[in-house]
Protein backbone atom coordinates (compact mmCIF):
# COMPACT_ATOMS: atom_id res chain seq x y z
CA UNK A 1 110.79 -72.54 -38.41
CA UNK A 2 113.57 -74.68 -39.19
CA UNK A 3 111.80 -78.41 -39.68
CA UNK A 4 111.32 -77.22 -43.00
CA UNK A 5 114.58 -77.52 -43.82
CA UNK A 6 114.92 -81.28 -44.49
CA UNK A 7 111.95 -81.30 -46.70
CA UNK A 8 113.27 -78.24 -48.93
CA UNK A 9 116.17 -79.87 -49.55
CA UNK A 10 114.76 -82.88 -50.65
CA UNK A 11 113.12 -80.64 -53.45
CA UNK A 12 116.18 -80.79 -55.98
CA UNK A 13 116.66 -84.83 -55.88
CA UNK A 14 112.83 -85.14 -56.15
CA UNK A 15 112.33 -83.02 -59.72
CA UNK A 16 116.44 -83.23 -60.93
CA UNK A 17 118.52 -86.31 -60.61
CA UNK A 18 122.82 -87.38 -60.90
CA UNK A 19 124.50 -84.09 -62.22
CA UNK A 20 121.36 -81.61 -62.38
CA UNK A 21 120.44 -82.34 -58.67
CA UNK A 22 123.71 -81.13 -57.60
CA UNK A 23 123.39 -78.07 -59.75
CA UNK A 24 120.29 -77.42 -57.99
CA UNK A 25 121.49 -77.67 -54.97
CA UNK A 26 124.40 -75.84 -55.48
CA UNK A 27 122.13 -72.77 -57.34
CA UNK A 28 120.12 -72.94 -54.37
CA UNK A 29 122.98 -71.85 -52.33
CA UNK A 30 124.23 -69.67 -54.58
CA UNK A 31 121.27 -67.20 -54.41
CA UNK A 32 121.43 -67.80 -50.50
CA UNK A 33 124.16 -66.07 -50.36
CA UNK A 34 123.84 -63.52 -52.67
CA UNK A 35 120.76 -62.89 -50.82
CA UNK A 36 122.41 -62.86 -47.43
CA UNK A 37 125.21 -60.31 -48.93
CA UNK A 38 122.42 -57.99 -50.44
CA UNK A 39 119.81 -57.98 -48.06
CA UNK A 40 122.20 -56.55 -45.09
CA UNK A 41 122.97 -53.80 -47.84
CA UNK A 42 119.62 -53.12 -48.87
CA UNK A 43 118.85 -53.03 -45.11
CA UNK A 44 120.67 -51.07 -43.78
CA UNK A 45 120.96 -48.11 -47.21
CA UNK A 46 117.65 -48.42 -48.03
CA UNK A 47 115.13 -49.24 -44.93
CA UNK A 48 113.03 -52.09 -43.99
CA UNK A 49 110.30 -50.56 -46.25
CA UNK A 50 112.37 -52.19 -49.44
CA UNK A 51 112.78 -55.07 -47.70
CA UNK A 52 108.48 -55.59 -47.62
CA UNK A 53 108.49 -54.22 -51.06
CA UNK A 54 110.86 -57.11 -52.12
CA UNK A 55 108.87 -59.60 -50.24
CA UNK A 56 105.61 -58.66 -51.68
CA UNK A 57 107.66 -58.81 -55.23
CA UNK A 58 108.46 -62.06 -54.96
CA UNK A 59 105.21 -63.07 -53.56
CA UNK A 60 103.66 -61.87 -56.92
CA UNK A 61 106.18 -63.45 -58.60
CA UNK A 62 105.35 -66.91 -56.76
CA UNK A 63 101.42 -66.60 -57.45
CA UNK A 64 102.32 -65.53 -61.42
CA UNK A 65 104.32 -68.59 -61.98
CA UNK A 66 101.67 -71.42 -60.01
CA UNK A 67 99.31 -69.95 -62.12
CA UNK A 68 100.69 -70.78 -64.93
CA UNK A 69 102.12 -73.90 -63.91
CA UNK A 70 98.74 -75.10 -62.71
CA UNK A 71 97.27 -74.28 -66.34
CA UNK A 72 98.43 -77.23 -67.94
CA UNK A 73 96.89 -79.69 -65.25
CA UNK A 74 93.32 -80.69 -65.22
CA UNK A 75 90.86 -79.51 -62.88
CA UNK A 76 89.56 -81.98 -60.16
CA UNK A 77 85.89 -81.46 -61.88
CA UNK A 78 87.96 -82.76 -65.33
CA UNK A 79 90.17 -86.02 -63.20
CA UNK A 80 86.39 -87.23 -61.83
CA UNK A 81 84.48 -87.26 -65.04
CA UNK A 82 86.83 -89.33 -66.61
């Protein structure tokens, strides 16, 4: 579970560089920790069942935005006929 760590980290330097890479980085964080602060709330007020509904939320939320991001790019029919 955690060899994925040096690869995610690599993420901000790869699509942000100088100034906005460190502002990645440091947003990343950030929302780590607001997470970590929250989710023990949520947790333990609210029952693992909001933790699954949050999950799935932000599952949907993933699959929304790759579909749309993947809308601009050209299908692999489209890169072969050229």
């Amino acid at each position: 579970m955690m060899s994925m760590l040096p690869v995610f980290w690599t993420l901000p330097s790869v699509f942000l560089s100088g100034v906005a890479a460190a502002g990645g980085i440091a947003l990343i964080n950030a929302v780590a920790n607001i997470g970590g602060f929250f989710g023990a709330s949520i947790l333990g007020q609210l029952g693992l069942w909001s933790m699954a509904a949050i999950l799935c939320f932000g599952g949907v939320l993933c699959a929304i935005s790759l579909r749309n991001w993947n809308s601009g790019c050209p299908s692999p029919a489209e890169v072969s006929d050229a």
